[in-house]
PDB file of N, CA and C in Angstrom:
ATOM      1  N   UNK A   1      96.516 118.563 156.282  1.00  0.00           N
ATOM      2  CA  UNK A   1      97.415 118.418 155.171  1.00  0.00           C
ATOM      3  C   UNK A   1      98.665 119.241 155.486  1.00  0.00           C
ATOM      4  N   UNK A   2      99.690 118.540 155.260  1.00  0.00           N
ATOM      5  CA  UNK A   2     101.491 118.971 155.470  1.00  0.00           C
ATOM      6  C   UNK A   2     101.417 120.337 154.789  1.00  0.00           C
ATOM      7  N   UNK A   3     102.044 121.570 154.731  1.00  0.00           N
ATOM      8  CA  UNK A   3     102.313 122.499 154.063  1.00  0.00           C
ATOM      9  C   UNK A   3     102.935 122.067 152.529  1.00  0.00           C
ATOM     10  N   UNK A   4     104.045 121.421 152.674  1.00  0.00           N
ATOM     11  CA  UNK A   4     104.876 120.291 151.727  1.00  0.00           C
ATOM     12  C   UNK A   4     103.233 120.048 150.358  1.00  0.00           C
ATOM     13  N   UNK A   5     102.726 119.028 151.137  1.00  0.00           N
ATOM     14  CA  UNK A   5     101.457 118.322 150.872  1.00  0.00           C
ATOM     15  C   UNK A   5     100.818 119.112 149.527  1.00  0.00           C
ATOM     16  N   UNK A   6     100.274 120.158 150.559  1.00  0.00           N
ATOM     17  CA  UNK A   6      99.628 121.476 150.118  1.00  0.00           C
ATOM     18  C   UNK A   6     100.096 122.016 148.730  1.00  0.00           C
ATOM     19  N   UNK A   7     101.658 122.493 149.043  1.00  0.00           N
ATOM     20  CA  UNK A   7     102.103 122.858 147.819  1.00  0.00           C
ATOM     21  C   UNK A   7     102.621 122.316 147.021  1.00  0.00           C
ATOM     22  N   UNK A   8     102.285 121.144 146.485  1.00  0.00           N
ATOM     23  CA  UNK A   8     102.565 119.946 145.650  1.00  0.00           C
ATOM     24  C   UNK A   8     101.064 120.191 145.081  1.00  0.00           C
ATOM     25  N   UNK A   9     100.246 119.607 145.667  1.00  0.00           N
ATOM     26  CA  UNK A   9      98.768 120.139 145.407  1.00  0.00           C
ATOM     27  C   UNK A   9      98.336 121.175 144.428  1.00  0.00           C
ATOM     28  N   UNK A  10      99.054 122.492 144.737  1.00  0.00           N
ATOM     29  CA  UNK A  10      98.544 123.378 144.010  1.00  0.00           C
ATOM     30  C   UNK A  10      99.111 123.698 142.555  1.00  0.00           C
ATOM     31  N   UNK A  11     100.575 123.005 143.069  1.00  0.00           N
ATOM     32  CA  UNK A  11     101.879 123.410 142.078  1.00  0.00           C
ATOM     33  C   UNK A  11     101.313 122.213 140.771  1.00  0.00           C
ATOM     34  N   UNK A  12     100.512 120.847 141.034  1.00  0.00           N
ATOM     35  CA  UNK A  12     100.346 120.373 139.709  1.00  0.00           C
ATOM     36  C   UNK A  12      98.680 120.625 139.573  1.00  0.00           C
ATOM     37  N   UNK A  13      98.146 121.361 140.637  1.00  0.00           N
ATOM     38  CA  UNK A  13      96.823 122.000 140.205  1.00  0.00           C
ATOM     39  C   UNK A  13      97.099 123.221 139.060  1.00  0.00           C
ATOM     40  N   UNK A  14      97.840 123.687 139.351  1.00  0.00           N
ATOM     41  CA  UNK A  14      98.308 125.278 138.812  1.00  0.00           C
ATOM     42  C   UNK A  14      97.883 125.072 137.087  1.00  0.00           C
ATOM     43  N   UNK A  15      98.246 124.329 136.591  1.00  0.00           N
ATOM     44  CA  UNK A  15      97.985 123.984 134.626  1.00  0.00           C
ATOM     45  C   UNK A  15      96.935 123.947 134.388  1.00  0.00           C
ATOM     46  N   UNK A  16      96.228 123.155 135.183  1.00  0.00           N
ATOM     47  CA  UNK A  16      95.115 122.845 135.015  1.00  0.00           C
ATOM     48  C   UNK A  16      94.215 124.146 135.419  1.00  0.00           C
ATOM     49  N   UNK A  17      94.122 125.037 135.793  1.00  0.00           N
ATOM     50  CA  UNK A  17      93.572 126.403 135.651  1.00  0.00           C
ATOM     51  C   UNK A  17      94.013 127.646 135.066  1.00  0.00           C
ATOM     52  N   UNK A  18      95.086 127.185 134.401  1.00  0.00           N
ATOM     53  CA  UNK A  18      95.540 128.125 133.192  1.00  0.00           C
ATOM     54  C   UNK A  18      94.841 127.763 131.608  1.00  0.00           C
ATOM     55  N   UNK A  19      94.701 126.495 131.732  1.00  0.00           N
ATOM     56  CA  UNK A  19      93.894 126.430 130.464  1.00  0.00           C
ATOM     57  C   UNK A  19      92.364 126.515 129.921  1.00  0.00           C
ATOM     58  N   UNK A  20      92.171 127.734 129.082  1.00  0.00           N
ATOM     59  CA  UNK A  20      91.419 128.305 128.737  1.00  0.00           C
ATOM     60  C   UNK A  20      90.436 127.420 127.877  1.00  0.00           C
ATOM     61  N   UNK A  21      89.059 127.395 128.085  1.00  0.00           N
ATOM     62  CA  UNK A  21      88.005 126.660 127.411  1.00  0.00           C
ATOM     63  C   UNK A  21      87.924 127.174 126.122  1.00  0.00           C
ATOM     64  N   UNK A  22      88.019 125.972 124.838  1.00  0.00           N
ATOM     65  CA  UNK A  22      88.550 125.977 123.448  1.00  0.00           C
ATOM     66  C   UNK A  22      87.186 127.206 122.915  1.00  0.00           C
ATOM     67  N   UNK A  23      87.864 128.240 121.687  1.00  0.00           N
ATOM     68  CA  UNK A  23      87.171 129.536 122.082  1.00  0.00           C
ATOM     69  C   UNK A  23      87.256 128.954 119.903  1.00  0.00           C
ATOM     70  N   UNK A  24      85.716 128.418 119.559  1.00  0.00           N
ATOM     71  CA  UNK A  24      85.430 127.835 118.599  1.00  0.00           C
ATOM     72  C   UNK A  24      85.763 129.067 117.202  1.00  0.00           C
ATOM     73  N   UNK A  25      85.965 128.976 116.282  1.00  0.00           N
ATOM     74  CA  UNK A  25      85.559 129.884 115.225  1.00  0.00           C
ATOM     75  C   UNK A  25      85.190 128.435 113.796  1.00  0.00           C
ATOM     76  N   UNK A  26      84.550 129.903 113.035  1.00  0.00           N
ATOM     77  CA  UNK A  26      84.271 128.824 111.977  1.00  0.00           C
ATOM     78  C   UNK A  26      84.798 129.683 110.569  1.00  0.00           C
ATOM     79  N   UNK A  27      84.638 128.761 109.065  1.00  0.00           N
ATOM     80  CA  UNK A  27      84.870 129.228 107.905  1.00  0.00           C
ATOM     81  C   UNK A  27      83.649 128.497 107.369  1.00  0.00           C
ATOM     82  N   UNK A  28      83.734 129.248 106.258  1.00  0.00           N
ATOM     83  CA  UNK A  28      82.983 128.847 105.191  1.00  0.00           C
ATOM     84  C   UNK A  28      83.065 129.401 103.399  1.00  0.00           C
ATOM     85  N   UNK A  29      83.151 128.866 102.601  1.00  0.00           N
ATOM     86  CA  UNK A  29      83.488 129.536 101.416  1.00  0.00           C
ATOM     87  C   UNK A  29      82.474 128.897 100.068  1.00  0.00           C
ATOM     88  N   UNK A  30      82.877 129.463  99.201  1.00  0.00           N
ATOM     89  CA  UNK A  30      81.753 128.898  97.946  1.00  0.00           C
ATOM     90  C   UNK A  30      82.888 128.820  97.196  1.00  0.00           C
ATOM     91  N   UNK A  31      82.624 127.757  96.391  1.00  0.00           N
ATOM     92  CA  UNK A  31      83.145 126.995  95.847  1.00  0.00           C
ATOM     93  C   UNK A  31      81.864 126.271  94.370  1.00  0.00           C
ATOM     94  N   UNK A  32      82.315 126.163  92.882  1.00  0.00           N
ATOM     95  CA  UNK A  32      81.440 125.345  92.408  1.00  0.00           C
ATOM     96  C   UNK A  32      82.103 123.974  92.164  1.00  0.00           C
ATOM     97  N   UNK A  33      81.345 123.404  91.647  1.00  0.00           N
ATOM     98  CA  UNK A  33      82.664 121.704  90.917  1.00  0.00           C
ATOM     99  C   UNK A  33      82.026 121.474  89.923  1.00  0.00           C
ATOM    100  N   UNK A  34      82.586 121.562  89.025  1.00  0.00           N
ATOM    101  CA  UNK A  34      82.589 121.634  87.676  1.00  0.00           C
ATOM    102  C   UNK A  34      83.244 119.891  86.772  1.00  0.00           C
ATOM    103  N   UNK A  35      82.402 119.198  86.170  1.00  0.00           N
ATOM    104  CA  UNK A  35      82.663 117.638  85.859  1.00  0.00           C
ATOM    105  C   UNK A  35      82.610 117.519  84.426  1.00  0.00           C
ATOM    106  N   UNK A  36      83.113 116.119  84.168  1.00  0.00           N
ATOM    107  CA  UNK A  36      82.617 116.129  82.963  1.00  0.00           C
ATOM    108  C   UNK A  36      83.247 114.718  83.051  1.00  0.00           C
ATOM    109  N   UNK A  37      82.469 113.341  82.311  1.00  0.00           N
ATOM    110  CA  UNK A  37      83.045 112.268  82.080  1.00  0.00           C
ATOM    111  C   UNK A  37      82.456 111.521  80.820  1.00  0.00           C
ATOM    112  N   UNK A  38      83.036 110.618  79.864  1.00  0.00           N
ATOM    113  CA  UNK A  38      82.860 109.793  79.168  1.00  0.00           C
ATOM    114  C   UNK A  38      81.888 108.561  79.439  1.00  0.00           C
ATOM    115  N   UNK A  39      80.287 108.620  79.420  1.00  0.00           N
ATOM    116  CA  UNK A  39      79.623 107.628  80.350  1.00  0.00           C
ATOM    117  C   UNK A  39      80.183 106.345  80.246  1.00  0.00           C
ATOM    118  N   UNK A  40      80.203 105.865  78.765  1.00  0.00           N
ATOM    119  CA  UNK A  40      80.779 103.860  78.406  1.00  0.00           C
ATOM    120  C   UNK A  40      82.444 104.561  78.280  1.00  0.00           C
ATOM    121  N   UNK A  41      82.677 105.256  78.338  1.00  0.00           N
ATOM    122  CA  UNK A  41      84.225 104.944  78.567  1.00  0.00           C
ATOM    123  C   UNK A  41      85.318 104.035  79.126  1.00  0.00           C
ATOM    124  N   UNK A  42      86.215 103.677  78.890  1.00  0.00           N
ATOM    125  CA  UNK A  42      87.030 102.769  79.486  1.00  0.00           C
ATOM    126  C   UNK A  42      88.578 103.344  79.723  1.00  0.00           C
ATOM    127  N   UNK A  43      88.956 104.098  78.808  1.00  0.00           N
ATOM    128  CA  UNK A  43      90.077 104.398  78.795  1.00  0.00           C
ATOM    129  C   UNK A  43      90.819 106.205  79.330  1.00  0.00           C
ATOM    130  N   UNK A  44      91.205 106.535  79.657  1.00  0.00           N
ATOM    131  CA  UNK A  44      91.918 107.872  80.558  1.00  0.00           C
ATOM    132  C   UNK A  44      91.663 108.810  79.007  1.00  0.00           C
ATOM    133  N   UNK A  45      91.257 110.033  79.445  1.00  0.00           N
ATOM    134  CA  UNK A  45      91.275 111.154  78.820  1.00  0.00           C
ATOM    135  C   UNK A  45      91.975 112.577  79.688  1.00  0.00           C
ATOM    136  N   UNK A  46      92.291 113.006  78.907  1.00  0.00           N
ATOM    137  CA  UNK A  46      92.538 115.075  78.970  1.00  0.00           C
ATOM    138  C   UNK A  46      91.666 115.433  78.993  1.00  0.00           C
ATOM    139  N   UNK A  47      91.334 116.074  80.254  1.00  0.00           N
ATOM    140  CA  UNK A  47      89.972 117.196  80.260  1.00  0.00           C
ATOM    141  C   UNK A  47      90.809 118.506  80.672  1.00  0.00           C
ATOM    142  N   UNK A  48      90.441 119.860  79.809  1.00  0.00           N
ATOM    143  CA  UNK A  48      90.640 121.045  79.781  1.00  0.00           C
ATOM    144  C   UNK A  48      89.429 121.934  80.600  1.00  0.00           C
ATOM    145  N   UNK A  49      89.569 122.534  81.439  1.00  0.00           N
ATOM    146  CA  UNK A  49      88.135 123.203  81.729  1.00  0.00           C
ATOM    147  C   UNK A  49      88.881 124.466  81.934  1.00  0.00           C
ATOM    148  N   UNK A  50      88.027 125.435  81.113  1.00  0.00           N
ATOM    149  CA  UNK A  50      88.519 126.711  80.856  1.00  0.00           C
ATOM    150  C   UNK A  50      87.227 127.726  81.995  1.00  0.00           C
ATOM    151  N   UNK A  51      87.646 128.332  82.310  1.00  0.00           N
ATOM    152  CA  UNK A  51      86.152 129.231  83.455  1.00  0.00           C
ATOM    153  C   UNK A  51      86.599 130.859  83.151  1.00  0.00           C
ATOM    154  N   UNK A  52      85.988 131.307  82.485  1.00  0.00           N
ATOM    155  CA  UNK A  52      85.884 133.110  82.108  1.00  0.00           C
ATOM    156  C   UNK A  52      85.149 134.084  83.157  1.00  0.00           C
ATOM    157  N   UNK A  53      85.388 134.697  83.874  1.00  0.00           N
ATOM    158  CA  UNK A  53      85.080 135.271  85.354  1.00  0.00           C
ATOM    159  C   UNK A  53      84.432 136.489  84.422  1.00  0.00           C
ATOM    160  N   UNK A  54      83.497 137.540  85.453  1.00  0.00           N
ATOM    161  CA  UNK A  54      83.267 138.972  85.291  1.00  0.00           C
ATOM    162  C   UNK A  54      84.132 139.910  84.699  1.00  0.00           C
ATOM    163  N   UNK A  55      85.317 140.115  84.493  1.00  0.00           N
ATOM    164  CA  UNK A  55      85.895 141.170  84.247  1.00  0.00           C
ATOM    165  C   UNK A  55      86.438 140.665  82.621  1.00  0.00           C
ATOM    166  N   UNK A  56      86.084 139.300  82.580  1.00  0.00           N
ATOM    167  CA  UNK A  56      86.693 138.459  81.006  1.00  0.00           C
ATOM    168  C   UNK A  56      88.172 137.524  81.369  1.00  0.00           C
ATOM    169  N   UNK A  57      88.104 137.537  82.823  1.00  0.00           N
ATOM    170  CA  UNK A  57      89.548 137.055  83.092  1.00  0.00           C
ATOM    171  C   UNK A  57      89.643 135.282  82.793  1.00  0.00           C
ATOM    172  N   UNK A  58      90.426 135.215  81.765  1.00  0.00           N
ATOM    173  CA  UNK A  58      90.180 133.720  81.319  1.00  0.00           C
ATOM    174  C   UNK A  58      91.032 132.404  82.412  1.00  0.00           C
ATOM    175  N   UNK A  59      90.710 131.344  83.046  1.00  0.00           N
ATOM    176  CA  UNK A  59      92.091 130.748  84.153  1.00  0.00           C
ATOM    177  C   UNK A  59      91.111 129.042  83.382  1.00  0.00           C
ATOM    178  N   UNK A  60      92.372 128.286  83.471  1.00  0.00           N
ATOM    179  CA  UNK A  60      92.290 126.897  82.855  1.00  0.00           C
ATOM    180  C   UNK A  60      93.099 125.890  84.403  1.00  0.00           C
ATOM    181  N   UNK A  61      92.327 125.263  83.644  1.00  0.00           N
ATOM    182  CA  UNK A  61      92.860 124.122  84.212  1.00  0.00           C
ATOM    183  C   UNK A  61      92.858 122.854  84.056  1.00  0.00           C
ATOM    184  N   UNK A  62      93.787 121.623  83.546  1.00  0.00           N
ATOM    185  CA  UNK A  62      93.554 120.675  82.541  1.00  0.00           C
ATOM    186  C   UNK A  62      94.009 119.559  83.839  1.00  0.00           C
ATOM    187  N   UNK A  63      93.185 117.987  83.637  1.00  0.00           N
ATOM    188  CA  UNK A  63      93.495 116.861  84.786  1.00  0.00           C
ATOM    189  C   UNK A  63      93.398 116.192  83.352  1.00  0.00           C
ATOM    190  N   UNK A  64      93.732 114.647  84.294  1.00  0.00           N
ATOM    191  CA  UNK A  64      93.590 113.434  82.836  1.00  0.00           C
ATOM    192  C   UNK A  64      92.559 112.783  84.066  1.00  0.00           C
ATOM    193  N   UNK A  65      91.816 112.164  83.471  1.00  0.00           N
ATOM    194  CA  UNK A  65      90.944 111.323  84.087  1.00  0.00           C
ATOM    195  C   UNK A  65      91.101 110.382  83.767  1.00  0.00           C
ATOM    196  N   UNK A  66      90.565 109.115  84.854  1.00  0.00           N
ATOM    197  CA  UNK A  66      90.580 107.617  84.348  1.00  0.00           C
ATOM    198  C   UNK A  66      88.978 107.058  83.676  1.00  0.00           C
ATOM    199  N   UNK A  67      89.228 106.316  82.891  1.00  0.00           N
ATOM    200  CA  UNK A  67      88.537 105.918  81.966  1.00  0.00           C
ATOM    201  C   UNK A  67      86.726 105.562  82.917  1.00  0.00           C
ATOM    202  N   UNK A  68      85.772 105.626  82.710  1.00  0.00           N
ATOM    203  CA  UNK A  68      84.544 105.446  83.163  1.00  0.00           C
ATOM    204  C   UNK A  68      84.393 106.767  84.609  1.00  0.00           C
ATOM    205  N   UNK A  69      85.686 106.946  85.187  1.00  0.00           N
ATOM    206  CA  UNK A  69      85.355 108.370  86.058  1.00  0.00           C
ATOM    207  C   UNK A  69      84.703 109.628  85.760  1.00  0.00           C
ATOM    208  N   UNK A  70      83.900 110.755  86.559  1.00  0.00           N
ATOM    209  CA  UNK A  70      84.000 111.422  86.483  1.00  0.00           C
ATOM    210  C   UNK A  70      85.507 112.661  86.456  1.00  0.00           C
ATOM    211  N   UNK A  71      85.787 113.608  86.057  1.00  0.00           N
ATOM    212  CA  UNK A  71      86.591 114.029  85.732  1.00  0.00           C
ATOM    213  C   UNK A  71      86.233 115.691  86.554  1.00  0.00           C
ATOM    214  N   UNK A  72      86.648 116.042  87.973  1.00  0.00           N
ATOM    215  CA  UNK A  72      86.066 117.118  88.725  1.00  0.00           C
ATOM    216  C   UNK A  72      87.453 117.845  88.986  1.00  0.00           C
ATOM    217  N   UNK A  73      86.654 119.213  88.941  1.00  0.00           N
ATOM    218  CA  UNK A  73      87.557 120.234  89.283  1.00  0.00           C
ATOM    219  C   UNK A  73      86.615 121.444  89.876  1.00  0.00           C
ATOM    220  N   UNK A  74      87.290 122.060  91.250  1.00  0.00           N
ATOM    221  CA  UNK A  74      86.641 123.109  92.060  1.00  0.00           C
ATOM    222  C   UNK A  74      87.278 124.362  91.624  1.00  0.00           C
ATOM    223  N   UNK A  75      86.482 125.347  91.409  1.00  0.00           N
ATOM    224  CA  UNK A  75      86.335 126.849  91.107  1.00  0.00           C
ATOM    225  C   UNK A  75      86.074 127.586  92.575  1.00  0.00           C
ATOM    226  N   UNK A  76      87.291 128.762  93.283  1.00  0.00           N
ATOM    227  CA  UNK A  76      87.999 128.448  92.486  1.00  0.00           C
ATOM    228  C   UNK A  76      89.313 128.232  93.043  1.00  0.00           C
ATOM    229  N   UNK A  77      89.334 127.033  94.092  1.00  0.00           N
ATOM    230  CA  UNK A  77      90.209 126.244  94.505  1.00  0.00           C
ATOM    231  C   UNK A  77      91.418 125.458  93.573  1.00  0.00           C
ATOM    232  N   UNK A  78      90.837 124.639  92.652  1.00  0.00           N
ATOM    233  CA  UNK A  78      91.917 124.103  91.666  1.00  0.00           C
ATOM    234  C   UNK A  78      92.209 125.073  90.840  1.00  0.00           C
ATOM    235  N   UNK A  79      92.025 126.474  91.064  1.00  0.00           N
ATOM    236  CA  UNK A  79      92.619 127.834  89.847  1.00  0.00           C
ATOM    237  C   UNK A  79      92.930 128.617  90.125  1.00  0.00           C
ATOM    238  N   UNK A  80      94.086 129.737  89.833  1.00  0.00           N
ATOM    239  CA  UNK A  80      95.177 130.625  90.444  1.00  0.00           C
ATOM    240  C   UNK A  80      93.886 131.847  90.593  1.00  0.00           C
ATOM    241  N   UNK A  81      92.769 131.629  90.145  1.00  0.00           N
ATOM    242  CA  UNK A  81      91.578 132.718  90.739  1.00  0.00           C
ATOM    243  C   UNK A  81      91.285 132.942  91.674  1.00  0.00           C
ATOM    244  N   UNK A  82      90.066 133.686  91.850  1.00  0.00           N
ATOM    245  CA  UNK A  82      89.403 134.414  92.877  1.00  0.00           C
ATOM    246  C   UNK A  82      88.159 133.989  93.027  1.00  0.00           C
ATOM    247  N   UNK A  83      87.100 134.082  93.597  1.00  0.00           N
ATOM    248  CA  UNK A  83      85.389 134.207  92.772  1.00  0.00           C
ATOM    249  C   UNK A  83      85.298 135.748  93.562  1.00  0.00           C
ATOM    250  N   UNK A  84      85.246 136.194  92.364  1.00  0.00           N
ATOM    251  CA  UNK A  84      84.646 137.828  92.710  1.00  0.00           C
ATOM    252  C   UNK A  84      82.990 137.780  91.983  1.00  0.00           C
ATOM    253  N   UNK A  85      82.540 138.658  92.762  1.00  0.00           N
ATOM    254  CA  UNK A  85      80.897 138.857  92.536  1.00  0.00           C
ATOM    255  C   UNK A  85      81.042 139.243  90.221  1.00  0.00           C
ATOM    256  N   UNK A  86      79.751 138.325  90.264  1.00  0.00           N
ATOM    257  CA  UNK A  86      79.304 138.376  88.883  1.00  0.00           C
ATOM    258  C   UNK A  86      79.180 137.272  88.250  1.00  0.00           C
ATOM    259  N   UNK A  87      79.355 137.128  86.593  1.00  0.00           N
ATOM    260  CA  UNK A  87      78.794 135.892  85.996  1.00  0.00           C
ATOM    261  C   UNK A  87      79.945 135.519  85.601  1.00  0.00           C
ATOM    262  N   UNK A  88      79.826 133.983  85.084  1.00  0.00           N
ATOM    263  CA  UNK A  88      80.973 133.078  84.864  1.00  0.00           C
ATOM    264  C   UNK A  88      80.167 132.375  84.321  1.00  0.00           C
ATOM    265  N   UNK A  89      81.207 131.653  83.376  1.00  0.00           N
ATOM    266  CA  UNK A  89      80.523 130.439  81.812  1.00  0.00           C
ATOM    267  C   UNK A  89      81.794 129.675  82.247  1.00  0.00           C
ATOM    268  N   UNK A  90      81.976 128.324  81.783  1.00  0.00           N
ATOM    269  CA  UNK A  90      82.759 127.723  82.032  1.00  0.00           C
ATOM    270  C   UNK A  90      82.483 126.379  81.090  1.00  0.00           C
ATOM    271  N   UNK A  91      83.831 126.108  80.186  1.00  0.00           N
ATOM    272  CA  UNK A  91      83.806 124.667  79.239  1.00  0.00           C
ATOM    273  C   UNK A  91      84.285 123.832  79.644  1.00  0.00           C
ATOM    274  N   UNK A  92      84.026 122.710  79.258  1.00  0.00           N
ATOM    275  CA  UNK A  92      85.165 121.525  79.105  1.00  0.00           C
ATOM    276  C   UNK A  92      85.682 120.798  78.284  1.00  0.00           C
ATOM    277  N   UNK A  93      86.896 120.868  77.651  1.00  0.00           N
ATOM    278  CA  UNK A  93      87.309 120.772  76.194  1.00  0.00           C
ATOM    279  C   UNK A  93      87.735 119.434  76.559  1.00  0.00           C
ATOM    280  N   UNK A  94      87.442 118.301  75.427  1.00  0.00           N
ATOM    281  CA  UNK A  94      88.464 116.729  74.974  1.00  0.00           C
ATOM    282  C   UNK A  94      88.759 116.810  73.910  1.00  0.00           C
ATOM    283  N   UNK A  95      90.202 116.656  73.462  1.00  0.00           N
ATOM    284  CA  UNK A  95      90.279 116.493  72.447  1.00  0.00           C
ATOM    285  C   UNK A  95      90.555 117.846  71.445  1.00  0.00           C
ATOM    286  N   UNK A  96      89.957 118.951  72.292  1.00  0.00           N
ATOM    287  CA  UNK A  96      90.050 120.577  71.438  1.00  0.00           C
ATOM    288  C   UNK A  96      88.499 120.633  71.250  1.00  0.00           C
ATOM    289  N   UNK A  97      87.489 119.637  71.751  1.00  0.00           N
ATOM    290  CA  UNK A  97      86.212 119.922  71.194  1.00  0.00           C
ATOM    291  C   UNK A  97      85.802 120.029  72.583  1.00  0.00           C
ATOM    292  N   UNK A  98      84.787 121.018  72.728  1.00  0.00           N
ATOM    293  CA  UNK A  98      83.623 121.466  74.042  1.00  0.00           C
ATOM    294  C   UNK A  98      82.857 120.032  74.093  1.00  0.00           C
ATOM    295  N   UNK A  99      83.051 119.590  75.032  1.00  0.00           N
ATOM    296  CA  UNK A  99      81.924 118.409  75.396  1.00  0.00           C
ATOM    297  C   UNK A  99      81.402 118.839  76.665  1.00  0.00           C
ATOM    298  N   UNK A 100      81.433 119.816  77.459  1.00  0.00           N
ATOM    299  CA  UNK A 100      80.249 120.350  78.548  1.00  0.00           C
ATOM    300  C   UNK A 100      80.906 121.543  78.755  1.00  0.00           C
ATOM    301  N   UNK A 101      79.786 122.327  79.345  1.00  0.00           N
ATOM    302  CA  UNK A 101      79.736 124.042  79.328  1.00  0.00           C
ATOM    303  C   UNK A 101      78.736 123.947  80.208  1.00  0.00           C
ATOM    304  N   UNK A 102      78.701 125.261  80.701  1.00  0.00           N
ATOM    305  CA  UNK A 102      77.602 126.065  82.000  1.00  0.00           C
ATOM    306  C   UNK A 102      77.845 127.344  82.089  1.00  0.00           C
ATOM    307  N   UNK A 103      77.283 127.482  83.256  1.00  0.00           N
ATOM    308  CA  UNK A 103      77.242 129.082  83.291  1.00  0.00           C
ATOM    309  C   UNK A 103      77.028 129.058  85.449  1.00  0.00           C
ATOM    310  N   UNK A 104      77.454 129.882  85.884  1.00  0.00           N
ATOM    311  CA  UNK A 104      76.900 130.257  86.983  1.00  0.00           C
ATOM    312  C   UNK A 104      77.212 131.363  87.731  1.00  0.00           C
ATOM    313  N   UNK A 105      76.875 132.072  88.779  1.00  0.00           N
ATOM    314  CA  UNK A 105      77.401 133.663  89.219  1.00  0.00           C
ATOM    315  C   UNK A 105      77.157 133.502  91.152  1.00  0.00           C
ATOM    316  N   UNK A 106      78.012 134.127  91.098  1.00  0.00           N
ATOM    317  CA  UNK A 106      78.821 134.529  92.212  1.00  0.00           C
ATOM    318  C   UNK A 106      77.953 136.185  93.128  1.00  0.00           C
ATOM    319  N   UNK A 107      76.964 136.172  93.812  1.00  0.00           N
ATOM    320  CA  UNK A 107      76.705 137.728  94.598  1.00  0.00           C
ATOM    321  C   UNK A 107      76.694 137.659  96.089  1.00  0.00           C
ATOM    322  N   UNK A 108      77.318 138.736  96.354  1.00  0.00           N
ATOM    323  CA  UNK A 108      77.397 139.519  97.874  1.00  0.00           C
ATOM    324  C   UNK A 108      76.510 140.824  97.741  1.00  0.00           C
ATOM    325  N   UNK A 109      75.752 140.273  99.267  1.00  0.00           N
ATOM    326  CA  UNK A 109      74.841 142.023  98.916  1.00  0.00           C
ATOM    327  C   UNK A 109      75.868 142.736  99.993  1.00  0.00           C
ATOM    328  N   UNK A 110      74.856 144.043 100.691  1.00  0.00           N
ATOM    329  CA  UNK A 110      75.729 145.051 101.313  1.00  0.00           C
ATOM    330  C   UNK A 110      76.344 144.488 103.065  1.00  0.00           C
ATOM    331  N   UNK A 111      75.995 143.441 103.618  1.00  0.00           N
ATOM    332  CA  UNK A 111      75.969 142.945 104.420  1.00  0.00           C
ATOM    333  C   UNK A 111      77.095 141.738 104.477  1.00  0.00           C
ATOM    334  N   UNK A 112      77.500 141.646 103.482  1.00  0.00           N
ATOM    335  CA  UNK A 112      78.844 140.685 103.162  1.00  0.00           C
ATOM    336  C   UNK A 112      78.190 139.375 103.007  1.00  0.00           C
ATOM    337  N   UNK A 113      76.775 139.083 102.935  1.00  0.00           N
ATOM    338  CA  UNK A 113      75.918 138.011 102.728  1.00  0.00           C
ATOM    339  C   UNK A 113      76.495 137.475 100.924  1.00  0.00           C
ATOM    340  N   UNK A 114      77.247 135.532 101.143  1.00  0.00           N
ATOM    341  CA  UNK A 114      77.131 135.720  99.748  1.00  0.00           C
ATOM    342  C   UNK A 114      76.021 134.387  99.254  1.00  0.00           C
ATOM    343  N   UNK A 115      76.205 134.678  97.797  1.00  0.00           N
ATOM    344  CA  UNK A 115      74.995 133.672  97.104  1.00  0.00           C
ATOM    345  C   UNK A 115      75.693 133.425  95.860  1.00  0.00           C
ATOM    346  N   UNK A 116      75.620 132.183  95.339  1.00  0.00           N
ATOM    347  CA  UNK A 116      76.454 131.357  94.685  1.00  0.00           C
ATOM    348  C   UNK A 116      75.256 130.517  93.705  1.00  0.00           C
ATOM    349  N   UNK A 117      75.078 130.704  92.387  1.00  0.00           N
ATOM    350  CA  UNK A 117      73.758 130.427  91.683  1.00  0.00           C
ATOM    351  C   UNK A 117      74.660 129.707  90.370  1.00  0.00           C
ATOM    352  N   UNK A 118      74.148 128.592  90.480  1.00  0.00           N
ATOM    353  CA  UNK A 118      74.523 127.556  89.399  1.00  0.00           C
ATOM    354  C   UNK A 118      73.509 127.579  88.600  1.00  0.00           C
ATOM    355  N   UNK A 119      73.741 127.926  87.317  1.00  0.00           N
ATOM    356  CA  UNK A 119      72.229 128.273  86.414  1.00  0.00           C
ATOM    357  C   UNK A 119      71.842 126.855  85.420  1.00  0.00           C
ATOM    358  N   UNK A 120      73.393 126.450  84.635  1.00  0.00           N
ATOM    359  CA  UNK A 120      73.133 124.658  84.140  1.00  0.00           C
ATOM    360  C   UNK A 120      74.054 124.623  84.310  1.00  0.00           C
TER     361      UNK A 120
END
């Protein structure tokens, strides 16, 4: 092989051993989803879902849904919140009236291990 040859060779070998084998990471988060729909419904409603955190911190968040849909919203992704460790109740108002409610809590032990318990 020509010298020329050679270093043509190496010069478009060269990239191809600079690039580093893809070096994976992962996420993971908790999250609840919180619903509520009109079963024979037909027509679009206002759903309000209000969620009261551990410390009493109240955060809302209102969608319109289409008529026979469920009507979902993630805690606490769709809300200017947090999920900090403890209990949480959470409604869903139509109309100004509660038509579904729950409850569920949020724990990390000392190990940064967390657990996410939907109670109803």
């Amino acid at each position: 092989m020509s010298p020329r040859r050679l270093f043509t060779t190496l010069l478009c070998a060269a990239p191809l051993a600079t690039i580093a084998a893809p070096i994976w990471q992962q996420s993971a988060s908790a999250e609840v989803e919180l619903g509520v729909r009109d079963k024979y419904g037909e027509t679009p409603f206002r759903a309000e879902f209000v969620v009261v955190g551990p410390e009493g911190r109240r955060e809302t968040k209102a969608i319109t849904v289409e008529g026979g849909a469920f009507g979902l919203v993630r805690y606490p992704a769709d809300f200017e919140g947090y999920l900090a460790p403890g209990a949480y109740r959470w409604t869903a108002r139509v109309g100004g009236k509660v038509v579904a409610s729950g409850r569920f809590s949020f724990e990390q032990d000392e190990r940064g291990r967390q657990r996410l318990v939907v109670e109803d």
